[in-house]
C-alpha atoms as a PDB file:
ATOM      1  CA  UNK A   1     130.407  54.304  71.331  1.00  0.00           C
ATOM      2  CA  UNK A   2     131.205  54.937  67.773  1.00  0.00           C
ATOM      3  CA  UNK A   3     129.636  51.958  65.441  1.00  0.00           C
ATOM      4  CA  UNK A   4     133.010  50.743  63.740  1.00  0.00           C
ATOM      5  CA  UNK A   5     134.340  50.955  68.078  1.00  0.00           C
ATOM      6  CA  UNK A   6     130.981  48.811  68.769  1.00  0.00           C
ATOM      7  CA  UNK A   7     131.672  45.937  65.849  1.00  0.00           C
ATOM      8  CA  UNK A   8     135.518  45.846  67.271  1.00  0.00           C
ATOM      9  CA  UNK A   9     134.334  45.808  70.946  1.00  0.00           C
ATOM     10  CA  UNK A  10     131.506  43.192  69.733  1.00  0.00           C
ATOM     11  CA  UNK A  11     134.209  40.792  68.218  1.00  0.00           C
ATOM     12  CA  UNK A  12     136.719  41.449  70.881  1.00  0.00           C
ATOM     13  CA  UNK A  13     133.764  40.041  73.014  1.00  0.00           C
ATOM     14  CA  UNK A  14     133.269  37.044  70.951  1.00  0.00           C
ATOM     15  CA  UNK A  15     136.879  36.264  71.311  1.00  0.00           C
ATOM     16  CA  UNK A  16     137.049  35.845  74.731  1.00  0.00           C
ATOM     17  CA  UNK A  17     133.482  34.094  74.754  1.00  0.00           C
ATOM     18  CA  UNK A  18     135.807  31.553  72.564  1.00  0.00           C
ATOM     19  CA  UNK A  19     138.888  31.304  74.146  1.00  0.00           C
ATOM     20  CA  UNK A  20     136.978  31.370  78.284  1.00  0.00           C
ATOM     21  CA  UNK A  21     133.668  30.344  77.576  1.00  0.00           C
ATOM     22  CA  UNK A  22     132.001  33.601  79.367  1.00  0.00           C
ATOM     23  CA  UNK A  23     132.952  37.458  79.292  1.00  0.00           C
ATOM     24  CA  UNK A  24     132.903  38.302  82.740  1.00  0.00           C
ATOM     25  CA  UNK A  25     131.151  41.208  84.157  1.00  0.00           C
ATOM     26  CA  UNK A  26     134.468  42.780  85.320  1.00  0.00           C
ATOM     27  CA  UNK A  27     135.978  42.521  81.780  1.00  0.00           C
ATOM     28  CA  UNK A  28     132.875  44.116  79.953  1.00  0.00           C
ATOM     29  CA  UNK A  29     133.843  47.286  82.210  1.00  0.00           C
ATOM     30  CA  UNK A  30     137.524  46.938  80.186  1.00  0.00           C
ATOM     31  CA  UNK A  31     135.528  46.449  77.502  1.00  0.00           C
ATOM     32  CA  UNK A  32     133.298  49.476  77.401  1.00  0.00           C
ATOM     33  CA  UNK A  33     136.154  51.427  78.791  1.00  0.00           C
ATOM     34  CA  UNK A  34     138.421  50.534  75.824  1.00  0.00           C
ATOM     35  CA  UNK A  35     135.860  51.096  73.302  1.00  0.00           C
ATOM     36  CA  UNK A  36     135.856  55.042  74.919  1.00  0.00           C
ATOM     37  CA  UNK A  37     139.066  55.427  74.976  1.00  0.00           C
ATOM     38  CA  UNK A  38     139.729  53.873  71.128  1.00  0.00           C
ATOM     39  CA  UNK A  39     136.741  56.788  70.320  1.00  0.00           C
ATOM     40  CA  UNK A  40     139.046  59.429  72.242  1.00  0.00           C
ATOM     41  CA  UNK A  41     141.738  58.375  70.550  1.00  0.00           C
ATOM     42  CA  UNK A  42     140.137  58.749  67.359  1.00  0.00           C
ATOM     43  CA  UNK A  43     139.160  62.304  67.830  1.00  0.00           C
ATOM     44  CA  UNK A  44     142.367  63.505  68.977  1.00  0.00           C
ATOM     45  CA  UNK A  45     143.615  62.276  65.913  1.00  0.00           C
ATOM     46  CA  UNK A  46     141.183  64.047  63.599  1.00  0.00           C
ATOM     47  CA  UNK A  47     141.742  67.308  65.622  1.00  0.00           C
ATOM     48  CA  UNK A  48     145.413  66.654  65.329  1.00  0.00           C
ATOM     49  CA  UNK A  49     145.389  66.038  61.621  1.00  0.00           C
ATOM     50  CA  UNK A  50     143.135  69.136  61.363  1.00  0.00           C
ATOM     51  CA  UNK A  51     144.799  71.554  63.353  1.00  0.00           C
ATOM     52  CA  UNK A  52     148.598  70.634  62.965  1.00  0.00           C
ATOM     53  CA  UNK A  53     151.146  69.259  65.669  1.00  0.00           C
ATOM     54  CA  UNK A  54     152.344  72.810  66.873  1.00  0.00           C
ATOM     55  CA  UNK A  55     150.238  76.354  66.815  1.00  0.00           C
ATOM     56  CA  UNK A  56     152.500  78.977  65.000  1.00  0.00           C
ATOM     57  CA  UNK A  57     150.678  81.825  66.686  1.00  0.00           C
ATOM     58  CA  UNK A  58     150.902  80.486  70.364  1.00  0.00           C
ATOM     59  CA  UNK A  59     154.698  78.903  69.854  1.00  0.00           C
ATOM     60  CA  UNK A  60     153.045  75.803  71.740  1.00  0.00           C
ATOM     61  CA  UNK A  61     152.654  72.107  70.407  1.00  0.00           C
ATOM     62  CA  UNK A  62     149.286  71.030  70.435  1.00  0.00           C
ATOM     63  CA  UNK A  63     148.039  69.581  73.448  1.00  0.00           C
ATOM     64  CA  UNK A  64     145.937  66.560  71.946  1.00  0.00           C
ATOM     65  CA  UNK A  65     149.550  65.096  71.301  1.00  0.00           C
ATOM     66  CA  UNK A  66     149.971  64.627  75.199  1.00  0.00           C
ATOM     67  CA  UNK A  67     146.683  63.574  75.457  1.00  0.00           C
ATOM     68  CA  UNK A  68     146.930  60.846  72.366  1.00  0.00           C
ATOM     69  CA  UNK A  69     150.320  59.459  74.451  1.00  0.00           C
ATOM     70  CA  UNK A  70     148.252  59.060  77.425  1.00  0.00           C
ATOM     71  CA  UNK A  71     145.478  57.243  75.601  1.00  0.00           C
ATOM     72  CA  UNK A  72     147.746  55.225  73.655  1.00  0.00           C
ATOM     73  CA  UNK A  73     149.465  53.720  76.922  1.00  0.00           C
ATOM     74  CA  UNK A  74     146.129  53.143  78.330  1.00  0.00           C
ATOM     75  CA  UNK A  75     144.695  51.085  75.180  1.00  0.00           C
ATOM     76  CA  UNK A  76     147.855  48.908  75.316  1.00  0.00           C
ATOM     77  CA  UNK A  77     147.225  48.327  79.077  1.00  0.00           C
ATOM     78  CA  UNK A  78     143.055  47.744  78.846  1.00  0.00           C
ATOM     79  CA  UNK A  79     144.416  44.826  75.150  1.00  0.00           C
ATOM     80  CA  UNK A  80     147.061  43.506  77.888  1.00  0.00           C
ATOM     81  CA  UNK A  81     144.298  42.828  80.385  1.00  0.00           C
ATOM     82  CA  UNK A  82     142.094  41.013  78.682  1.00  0.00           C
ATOM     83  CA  UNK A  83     145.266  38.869  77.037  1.00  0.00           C
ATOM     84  CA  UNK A  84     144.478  40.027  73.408  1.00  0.00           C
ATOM     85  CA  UNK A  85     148.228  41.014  72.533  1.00  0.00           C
ATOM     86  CA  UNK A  86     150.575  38.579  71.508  1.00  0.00           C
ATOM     87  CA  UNK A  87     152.494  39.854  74.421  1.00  0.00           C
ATOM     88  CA  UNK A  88     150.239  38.907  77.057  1.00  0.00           C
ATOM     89  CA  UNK A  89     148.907  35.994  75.345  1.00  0.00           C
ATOM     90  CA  UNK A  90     152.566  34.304  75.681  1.00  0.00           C
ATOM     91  CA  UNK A  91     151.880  35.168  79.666  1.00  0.00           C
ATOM     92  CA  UNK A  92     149.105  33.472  79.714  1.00  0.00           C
ATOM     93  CA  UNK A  93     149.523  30.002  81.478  1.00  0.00           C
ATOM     94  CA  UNK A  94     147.392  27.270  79.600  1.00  0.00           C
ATOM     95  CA  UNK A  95     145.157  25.904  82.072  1.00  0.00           C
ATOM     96  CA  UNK A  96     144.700  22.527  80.680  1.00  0.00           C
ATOM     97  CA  UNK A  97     147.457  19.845  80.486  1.00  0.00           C
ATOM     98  CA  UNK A  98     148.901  18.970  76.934  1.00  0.00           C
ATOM     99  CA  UNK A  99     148.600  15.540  76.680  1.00  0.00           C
ATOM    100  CA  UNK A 100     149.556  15.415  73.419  1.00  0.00           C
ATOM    101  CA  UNK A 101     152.817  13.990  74.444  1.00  0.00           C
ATOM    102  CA  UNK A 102     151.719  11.263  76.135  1.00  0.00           C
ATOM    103  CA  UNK A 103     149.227  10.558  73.713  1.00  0.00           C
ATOM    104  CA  UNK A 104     151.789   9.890  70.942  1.00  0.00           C
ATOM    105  CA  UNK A 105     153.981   7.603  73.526  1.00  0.00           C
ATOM    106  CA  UNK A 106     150.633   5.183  74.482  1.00  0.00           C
ATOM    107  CA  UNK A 107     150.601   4.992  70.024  1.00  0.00           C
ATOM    108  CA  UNK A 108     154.132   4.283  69.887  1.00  0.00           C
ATOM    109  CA  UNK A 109     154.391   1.649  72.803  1.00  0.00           C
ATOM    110  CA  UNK A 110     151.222   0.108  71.138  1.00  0.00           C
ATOM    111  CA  UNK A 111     148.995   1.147  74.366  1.00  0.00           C
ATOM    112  CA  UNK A 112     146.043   2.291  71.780  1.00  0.00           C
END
């Protein structure tokens, strides 16, 4: 894994240390498998950038694009996972109560 991938995979892991209190073994695979797939990702770009979308002398479009897709849907699926997009953070159900409501009721009926 590419050191810029490592910090990003290293503060990804932090993250969920925060919000869970432990990184499972299970997500550390999505972890290590994301961090490839960002590093694919990366390349293909470079080699896209570098070689062009479409190959004049072969009429063909270059086949990293496909391959960029592919790794692009699978990045958004391995963030979705692990509830880092805002996305799947909204699906996330909070597992303690709010008691903020009830809270502010006790301090209005004098309870406190």
């Amino acid at each position: 894994m590419k050191r810029e991938t490592k910090k990003l995979i290293d503060a990804t892991e932090e993250y969920l240390k925060q919000q869970y209190g432990e990184v499972k073994p299970e997500w550390r695979i999505i972890l290590n498998l994301l961090g490839d797939n960002l590093d694919l990702y990366k390349e293909c770009r470079e080699s896209i950038r570098k070689n062009g979308i479409f190959d004049p002398n072969a009429y063909k479009k270059n086949p990293l694009l496909s391959t960029c897709k592919d790794l692009e849907a699978t990045i958004i699926k391995q963030i979705q996972h692990l509830g880092l997009s805002p996305y799947a953070q909204s699906k996330i159900k909070i597992s303690s109560e709010d008691d903020t409501d009830d809270f502010i009721e006790s301090l209005t009926n004098g309870e406190v």
